[in-house]
Protein backbone atom coordinates (compact mmCIF):
# COMPACT_ATOMS: atom_id res chain seq x y z
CA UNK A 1 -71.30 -19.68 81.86
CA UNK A 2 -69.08 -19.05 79.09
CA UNK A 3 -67.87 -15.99 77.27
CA UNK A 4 -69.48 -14.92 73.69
CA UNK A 5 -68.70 -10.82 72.44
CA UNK A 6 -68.51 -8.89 75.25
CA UNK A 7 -67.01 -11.37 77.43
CA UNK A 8 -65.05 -12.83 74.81
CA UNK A 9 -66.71 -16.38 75.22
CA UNK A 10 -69.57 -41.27 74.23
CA UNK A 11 -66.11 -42.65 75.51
CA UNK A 12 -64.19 -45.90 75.02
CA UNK A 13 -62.05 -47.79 78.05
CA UNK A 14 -59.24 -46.11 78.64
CA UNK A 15 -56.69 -46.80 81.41
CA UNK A 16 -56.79 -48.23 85.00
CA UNK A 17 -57.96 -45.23 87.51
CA UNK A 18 -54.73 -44.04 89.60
CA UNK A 19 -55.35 -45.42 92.56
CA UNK A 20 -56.43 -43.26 95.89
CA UNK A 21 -53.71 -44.49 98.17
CA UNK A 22 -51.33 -41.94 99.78
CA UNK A 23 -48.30 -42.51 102.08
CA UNK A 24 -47.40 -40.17 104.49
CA UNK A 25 -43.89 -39.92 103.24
CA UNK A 26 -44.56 -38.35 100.33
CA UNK A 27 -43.92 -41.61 98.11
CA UNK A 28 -47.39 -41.99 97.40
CA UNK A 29 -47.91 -44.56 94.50
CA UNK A 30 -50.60 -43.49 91.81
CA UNK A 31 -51.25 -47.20 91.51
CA UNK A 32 -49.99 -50.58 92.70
CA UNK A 33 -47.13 -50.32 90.14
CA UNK A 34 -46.95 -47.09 89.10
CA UNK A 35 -45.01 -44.39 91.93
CA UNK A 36 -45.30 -40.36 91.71
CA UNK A 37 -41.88 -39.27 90.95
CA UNK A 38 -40.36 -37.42 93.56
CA UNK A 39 -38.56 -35.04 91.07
CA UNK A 40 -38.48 -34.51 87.13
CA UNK A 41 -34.87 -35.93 85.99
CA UNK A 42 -35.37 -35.48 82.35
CA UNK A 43 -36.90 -33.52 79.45
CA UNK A 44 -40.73 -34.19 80.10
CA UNK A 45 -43.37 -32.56 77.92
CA UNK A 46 -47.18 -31.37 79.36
CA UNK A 47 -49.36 -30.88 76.19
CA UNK A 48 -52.25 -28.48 77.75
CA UNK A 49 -55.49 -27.65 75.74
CA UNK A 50 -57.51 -24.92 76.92
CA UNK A 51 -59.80 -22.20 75.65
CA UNK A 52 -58.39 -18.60 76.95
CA UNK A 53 -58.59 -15.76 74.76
CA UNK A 54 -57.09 -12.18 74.90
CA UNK A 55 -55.43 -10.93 78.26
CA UNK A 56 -56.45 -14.27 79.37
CA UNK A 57 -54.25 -16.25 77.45
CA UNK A 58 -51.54 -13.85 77.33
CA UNK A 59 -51.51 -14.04 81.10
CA UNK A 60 -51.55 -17.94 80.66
CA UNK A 61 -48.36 -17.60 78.45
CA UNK A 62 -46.46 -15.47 80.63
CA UNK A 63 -47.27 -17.91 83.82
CA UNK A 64 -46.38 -21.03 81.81
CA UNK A 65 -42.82 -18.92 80.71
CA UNK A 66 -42.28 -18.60 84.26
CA UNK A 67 -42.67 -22.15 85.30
CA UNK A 68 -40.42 -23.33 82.53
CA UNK A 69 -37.77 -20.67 83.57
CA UNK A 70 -38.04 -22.50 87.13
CA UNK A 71 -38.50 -26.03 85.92
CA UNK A 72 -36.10 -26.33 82.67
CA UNK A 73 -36.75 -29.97 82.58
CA UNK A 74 -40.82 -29.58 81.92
CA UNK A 75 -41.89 -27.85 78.64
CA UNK A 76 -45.78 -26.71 78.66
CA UNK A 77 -47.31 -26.88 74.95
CA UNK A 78 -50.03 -24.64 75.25
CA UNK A 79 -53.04 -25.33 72.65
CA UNK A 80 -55.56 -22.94 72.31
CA UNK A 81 -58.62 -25.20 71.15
CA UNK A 82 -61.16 -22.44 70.65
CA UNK A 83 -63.85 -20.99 72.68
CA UNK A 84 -65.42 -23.51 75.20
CA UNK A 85 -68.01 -25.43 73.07
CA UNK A 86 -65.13 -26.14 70.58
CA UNK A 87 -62.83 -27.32 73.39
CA UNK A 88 -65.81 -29.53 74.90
CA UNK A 89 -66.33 -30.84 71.30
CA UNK A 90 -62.50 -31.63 71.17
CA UNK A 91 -62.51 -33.42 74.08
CA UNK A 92 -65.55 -35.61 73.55
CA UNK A 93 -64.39 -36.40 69.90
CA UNK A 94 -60.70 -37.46 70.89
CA UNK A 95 -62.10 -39.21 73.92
CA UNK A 96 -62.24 -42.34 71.35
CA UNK A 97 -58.88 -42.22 70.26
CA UNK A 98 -57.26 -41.50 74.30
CA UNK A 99 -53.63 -41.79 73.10
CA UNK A 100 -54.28 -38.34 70.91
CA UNK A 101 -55.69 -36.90 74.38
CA UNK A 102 -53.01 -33.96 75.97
CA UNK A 103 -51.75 -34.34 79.18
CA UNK A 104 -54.50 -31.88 80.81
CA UNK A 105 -57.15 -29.63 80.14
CA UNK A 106 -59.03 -27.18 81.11
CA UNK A 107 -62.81 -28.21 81.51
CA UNK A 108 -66.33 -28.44 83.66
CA UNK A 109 -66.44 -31.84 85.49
CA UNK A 110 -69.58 -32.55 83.71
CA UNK A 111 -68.07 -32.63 80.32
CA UNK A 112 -65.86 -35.57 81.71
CA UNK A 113 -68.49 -37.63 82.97
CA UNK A 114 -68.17 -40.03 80.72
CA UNK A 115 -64.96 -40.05 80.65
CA UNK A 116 -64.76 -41.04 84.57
CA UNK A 117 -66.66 -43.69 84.51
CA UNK A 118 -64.55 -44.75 81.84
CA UNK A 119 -61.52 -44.89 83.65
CA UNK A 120 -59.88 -42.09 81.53
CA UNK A 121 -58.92 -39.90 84.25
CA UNK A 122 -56.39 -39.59 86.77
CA UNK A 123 -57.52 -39.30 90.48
CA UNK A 124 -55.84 -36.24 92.04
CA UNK A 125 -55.57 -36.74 95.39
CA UNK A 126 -52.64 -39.03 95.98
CA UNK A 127 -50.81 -36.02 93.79
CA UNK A 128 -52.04 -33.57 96.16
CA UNK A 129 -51.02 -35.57 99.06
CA UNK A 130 -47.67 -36.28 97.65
CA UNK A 131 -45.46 -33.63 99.41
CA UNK A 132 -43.01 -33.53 96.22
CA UNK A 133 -45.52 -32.69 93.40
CA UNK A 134 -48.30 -31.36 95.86
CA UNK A 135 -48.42 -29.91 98.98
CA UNK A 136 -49.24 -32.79 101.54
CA UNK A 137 -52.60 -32.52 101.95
CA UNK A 138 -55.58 -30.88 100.47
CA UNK A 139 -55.48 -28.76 103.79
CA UNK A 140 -51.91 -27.97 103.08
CA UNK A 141 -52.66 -26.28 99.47
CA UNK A 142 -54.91 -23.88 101.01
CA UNK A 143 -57.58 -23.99 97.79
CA UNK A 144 -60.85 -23.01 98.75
CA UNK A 145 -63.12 -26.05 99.68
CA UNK A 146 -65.57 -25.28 97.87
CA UNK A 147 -63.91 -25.03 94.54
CA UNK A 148 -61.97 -27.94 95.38
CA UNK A 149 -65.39 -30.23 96.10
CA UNK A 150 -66.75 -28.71 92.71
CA UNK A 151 -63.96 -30.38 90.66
CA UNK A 152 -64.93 -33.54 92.04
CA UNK A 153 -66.96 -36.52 90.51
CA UNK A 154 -69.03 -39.28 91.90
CA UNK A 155 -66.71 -37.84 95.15
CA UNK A 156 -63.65 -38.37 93.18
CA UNK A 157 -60.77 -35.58 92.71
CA UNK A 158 -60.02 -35.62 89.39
CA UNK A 159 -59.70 -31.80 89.13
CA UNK A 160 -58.52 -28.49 90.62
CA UNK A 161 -59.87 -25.53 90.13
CA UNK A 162 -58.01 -22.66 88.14
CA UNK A 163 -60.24 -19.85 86.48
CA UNK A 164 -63.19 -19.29 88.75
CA UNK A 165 -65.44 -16.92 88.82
CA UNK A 166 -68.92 -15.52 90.49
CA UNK A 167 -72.17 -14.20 89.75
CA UNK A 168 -72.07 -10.65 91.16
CA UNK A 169 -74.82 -7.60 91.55
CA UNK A 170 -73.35 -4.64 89.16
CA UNK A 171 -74.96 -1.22 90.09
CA UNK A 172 -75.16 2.30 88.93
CA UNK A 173 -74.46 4.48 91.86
CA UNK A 174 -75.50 7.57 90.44
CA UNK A 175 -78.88 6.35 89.12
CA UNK A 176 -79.25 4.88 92.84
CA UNK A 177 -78.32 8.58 94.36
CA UNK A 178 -80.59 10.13 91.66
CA UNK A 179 -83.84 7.84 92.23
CA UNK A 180 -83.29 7.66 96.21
CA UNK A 181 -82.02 3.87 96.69
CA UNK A 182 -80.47 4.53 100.01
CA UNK A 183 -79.62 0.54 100.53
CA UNK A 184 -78.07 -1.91 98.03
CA UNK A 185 -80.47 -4.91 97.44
CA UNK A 186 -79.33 -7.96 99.38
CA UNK A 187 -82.69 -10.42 98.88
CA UNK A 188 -84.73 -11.11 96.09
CA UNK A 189 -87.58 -9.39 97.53
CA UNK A 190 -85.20 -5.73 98.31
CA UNK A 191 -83.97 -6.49 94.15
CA UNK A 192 -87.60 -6.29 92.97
CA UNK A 193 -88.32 -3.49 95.30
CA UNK A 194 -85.33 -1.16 94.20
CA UNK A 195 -86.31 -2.62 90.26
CA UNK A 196 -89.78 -1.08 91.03
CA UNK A 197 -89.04 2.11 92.83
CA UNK A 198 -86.39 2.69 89.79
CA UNK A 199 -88.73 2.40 86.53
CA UNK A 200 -91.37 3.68 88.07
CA UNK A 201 -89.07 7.13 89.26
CA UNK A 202 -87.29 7.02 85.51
CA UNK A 203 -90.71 6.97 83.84
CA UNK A 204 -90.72 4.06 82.62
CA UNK A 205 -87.27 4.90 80.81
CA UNK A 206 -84.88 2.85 83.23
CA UNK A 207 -85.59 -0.79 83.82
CA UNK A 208 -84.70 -1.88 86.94
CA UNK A 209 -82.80 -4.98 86.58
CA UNK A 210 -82.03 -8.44 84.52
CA UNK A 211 -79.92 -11.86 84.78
CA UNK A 212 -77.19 -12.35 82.80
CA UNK A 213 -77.86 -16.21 82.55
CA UNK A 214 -80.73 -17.77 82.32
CA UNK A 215 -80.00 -21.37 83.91
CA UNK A 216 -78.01 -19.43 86.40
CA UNK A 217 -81.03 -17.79 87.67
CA UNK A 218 -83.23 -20.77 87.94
CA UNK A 219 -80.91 -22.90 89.36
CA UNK A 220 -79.37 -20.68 92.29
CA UNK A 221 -83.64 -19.88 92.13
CA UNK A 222 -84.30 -23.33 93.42
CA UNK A 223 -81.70 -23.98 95.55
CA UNK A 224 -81.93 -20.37 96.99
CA UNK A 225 -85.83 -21.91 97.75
CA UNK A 226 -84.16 -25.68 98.97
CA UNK A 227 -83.78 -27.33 95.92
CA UNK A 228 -80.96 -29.29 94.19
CA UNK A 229 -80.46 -28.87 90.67
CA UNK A 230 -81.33 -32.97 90.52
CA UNK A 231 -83.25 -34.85 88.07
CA UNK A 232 -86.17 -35.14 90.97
CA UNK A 233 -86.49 -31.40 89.86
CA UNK A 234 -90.31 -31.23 89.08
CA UNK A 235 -90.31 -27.75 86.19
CA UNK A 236 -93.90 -27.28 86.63
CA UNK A 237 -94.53 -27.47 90.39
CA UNK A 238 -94.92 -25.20 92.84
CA UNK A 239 -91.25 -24.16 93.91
CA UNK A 240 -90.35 -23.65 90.31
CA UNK A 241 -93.39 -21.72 88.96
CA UNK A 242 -92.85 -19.27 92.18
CA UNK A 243 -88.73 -19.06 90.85
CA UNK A 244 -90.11 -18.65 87.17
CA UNK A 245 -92.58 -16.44 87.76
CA UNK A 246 -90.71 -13.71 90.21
CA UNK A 247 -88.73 -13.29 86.83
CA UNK A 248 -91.98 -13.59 84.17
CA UNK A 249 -93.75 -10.92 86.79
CA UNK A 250 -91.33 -8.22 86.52
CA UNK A 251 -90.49 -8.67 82.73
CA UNK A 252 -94.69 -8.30 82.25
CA UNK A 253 -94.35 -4.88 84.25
CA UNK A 254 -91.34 -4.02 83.02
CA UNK A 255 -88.78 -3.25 85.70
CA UNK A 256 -87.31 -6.46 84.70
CA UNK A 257 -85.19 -7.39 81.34
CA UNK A 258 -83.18 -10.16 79.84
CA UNK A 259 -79.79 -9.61 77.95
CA UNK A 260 -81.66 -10.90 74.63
CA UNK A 261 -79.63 -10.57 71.59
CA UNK A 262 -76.98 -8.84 73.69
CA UNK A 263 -76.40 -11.73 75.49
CA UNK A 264 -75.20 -9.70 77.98
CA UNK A 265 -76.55 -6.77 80.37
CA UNK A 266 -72.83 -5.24 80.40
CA UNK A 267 -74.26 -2.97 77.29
CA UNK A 268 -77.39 -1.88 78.35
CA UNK A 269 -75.79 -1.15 82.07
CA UNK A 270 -73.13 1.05 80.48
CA UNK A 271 -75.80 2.92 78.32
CA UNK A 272 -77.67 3.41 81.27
CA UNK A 273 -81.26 1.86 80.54
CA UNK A 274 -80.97 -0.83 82.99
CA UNK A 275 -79.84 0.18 86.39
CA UNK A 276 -78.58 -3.20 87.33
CA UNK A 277 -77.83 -6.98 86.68
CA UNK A 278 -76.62 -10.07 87.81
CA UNK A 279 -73.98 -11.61 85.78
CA UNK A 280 -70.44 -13.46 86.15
CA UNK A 281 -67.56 -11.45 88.36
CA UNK A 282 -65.15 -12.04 85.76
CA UNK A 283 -67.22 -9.68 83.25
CA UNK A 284 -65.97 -6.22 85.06
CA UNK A 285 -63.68 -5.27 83.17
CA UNK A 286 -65.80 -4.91 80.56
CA UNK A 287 -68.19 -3.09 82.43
CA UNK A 288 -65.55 -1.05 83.37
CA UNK A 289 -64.41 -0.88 79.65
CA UNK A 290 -68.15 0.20 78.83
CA UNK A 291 -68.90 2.75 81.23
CA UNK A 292 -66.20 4.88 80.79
CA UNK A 293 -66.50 8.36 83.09
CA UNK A 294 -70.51 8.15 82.38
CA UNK A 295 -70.79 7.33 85.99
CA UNK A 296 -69.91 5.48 89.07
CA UNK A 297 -70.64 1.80 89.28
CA UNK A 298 -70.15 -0.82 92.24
CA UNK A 299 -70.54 -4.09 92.64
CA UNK A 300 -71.81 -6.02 95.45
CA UNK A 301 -72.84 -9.96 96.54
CA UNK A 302 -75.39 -11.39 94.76
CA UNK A 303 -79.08 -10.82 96.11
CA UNK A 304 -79.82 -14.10 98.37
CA UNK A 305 -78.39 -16.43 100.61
CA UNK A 306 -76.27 -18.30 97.16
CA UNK A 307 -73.95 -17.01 94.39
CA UNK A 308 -73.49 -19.54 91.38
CA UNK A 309 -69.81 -21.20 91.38
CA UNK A 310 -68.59 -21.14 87.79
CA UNK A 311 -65.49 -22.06 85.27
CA UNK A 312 -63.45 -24.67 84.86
CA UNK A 313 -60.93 -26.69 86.47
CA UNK A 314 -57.62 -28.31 84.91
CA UNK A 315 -57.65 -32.13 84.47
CA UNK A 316 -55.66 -34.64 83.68
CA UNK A 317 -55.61 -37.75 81.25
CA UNK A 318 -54.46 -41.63 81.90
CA UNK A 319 -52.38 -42.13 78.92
CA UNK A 320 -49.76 -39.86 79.86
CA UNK A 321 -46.60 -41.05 81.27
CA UNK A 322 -45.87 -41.30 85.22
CA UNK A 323 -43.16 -38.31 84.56
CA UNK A 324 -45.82 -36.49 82.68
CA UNK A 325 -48.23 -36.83 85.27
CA UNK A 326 -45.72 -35.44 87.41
CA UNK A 327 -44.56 -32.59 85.95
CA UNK A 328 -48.26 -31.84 84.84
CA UNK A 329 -49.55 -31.47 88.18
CA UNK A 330 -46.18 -29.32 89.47
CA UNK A 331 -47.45 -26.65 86.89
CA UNK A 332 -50.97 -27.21 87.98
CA UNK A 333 -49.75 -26.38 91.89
CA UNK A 334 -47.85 -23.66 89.84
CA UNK A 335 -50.58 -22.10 88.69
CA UNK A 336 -52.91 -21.66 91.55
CA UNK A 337 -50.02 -20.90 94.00
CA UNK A 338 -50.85 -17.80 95.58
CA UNK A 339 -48.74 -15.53 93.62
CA UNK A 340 -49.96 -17.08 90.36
CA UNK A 341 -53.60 -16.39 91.37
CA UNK A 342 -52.92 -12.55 92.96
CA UNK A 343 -51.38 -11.95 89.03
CA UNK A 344 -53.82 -14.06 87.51
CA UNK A 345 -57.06 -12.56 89.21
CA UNK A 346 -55.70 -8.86 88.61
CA UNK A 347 -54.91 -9.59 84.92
CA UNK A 348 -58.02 -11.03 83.96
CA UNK A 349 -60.69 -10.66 86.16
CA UNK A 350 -60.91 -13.90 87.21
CA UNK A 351 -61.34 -14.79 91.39
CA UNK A 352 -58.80 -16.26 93.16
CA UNK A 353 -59.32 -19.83 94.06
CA UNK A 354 -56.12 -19.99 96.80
CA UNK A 355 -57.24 -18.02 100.27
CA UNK A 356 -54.13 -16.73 100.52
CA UNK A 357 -54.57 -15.05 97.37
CA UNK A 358 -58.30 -13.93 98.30
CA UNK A 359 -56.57 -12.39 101.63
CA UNK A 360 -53.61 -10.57 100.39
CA UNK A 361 -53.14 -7.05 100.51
CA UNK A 362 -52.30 -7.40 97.19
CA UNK A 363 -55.11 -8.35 95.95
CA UNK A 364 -57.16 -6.52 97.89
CA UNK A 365 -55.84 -3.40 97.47
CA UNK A 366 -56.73 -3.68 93.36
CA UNK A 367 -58.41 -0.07 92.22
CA UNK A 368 -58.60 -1.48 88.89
CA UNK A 369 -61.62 -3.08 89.54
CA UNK A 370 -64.32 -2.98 92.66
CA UNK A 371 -64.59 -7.07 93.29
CA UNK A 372 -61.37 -7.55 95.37
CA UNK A 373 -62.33 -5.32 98.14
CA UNK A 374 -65.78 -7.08 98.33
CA UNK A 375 -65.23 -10.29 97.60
CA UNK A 376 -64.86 -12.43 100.97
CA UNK A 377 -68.38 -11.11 101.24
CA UNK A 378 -69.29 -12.80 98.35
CA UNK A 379 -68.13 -16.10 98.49
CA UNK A 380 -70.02 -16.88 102.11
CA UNK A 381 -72.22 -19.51 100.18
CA UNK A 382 -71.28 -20.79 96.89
CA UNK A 383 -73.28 -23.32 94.89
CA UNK A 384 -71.96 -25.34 91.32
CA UNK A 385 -74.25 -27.45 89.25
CA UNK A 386 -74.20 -31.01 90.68
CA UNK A 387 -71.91 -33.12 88.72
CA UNK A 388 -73.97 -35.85 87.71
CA UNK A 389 -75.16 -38.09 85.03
CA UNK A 390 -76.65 -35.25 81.94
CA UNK A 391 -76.47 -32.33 84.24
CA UNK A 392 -74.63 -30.40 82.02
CA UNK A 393 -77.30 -31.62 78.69
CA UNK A 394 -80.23 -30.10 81.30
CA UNK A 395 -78.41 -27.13 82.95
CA UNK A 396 -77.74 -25.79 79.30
CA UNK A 397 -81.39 -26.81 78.00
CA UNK A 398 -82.59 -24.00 80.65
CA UNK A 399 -81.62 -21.28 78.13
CA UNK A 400 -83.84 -22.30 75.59
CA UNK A 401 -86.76 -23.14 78.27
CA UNK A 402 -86.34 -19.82 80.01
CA UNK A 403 -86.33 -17.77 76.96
CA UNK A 404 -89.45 -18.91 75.56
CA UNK A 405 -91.49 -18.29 78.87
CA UNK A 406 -89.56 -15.08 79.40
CA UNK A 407 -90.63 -14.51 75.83
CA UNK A 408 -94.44 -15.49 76.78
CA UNK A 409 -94.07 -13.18 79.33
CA UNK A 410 -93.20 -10.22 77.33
CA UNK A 411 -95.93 -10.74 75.10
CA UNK A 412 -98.31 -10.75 78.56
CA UNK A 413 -99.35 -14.21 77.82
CA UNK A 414 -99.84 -16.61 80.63
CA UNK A 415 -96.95 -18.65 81.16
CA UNK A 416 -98.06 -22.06 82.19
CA UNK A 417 -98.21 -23.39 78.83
CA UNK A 418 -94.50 -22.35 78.31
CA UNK A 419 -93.80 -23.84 81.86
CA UNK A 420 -95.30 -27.31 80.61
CA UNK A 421 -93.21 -27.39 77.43
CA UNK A 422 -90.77 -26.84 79.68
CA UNK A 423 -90.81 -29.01 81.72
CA UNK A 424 -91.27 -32.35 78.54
CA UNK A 425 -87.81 -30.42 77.44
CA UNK A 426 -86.06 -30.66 81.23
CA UNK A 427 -87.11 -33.96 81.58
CA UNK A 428 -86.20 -34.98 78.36
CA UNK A 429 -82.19 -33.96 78.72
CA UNK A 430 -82.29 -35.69 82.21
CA UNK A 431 -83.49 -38.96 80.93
CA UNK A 432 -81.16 -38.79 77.49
């Protein structure tokens, strides 16, 4: 889920939880003493870590400019903390010392668990409901639900959702044209079919597809199969090995691949010898970047009923003062406003999360890269990793776990012994 080359990849007590109540005229009180400003009077500094790189964080800069032009009383300090496991590691180290904490960040809600249940966090809602800072309602802010619900936890909102993106199926239309793939896969069984039809018709030269991320794979696997990624997950029965082994099965036969050392198919797409893969929506421009005029590629929604939910959401810390709080969450509604989102999206790949955004003409209309026109298609059913208590620990010990029976695989060894490991390892991070 996060970027590395190509895509540019515990707590103490903290302060009392703002509290949930909202009044309906717009003086909503974050708790019983503290109220929601209903406008910034004075200077008022927002201290923001995050972890954008490149055109991401250029595009970040020149959004936060534009806010400060049109709110001269807030300042934004943005600080770059790193790639994503340095900005986790940030977080979870200053967690102890909460005063040193900025005002938001960007992060996944599972990072923050802890941090929740510590009381560390500010609850969202009555700033959303607050018709000064926010919009009125959650309704009112027109966010996709979806994202929204992801940047919740224990049913709490304590984020909102900023750079989002999808798992997507990347395809080169010439190799389809060349080897006779009249119809774009749209199930698993149609993706091993095409997979097939394609190595077999390349001589064994072209492999048919691969999956960007590992844990991705199992986990939209499972729930594509009625599963929850839960800790009642059981690794080594019957719903997993048949998820597992679709994947094991093809890489034994060869018209399936992982992104190995690569660490992503983006490479091996562009020098045509893999005719397509599954990875994040917010990767194309890379693809594009790769491919050049070699040939034509599209994109399309991900084979199966789900499409993996991913990156993070902008949160907030207790410490800060009522005014910061305030003028934090005005440059929050800032930045996922619809025309924040329609430049954001087109600058950096990234999907809308406001439907007015997704819907715009603007938006749509993008030839720089394929996913606008196809993207309400999509986003018909998205699934996140449950927040919950060492999801994150378990979701990111699938790499490991799928590599080595991937790896067993390869060799044409009999994965069940892998699969057992496997499943003392998944356990293990669930129970940590």
């Amino acid at each position: 889920m996060k970027f590395t080359k190509k895509l540019a990849m515990a707590a103490v007590a903290g302060l009392a939880l703002i509290g949930t109540a909202a009044c309906s005229n717009g003086s909503n009180s974050s708790s019983s003493s503290e109220k929601i400003p209903s406008k910034i009077t004075k200077k008022t500094n927002v201290v923001f870590w995050h972890g954008m790189v490149g055109v991401q964080q250029s595009t970040l800069k020149e959004l936060t400019k534009e806010f400060e032009k049109e709110n001269p009383k807030i300042t934004v300090k943005l600080e770059n903390q790193g790639a994503y496991n340095d900005l986790q590691a940030k977080i979870n180290s200053t967690l102890q010392s909460p005063n040193n904490l900025p005002t938001i960040t960007q992060a996944y809600p599972d990072w923050l668990w802890n941090a929740a249940q510590n009381k560390m966090l500010v609850n969202l809602t009555p700033y959303i409901n607050n018709k000064n800072v926010g919009w009125g309602s959650a309704k009112a802010s027109d966010l996709r639900t979806e994202l929204l619900d992801g940047a919740k936890i224990k049913g709490t909102q304590y984020g909102i959702p900023f750079n989002k993106s999808i798992e997507t199926l990347t395809y080169n239309k010439d190799m389809f044209k060349k080897y006779g793939i009249k119809k774009v896969p749209t199930t698993m069984d149609e993706l091993k079919q095409v997979s097939e039809t394609i190595y077999k018709k390349s001589n064994h030269k072209v492999v048919g597809a691969g999956f960007d991320s590992l844990p991705n794979y199992y986990v939209i696997g499972m729930k594509n199969n009625g599963v929850d990624f839960t800790n009642k997950i059981n690794f080594s029965g019957s719903t997993s090995k048949k998820v597992i082994n679709y994947y094991a099965d093809g890489i034994k036969k060869g018209y399936f691949r992982v992104a190995g050392s690569e660490h992503y198919l983006s490479g091996p797409f562009a020098n045509e010898k893999v005719a397509m893969f599954i990875g994040t929506s917010a990767g194309e421009g890379f693809v594009k970047q790769g491919v050049g005029d070699k040939f034509t590629y599209d994109v399309a929604p991900r084979p199966g009923k789900y499409t993996m939910e991913q990156g993070t959401d902008i949160y907030m810390f207790n410490h800060a003062t009522a005014e910061q709080k305030a003028a934090a969450f005005k440059y929050i509604k800032f930045l996922v406003s619809k025309s924040s989102q329609i430049k954001w999206a087109n600058a950096t790949g990234y999907i809308p999360v406001n439907n007015a955004a997704i819907d715009s003409e603007e938006y749509k209309s993008n030839k720089d890269i394929k996913l606008p026109a196809k993207l309400e298609d999509s986003m018909k059913n998205l699934y996140s990793v449950p927040v919950a208590k060492n999801s994150n620990a378990a979701f990111s010990q699938l790499s490991n776990i799928m590599q080595t029976i991937l790896a067993a695989a390869q060799k044409n060894q009999n994965v069940n012994n892998a699969i057992n490991t496997g499943k003392s390892k998944f356990d293990a991070a669930w129970k940590q």
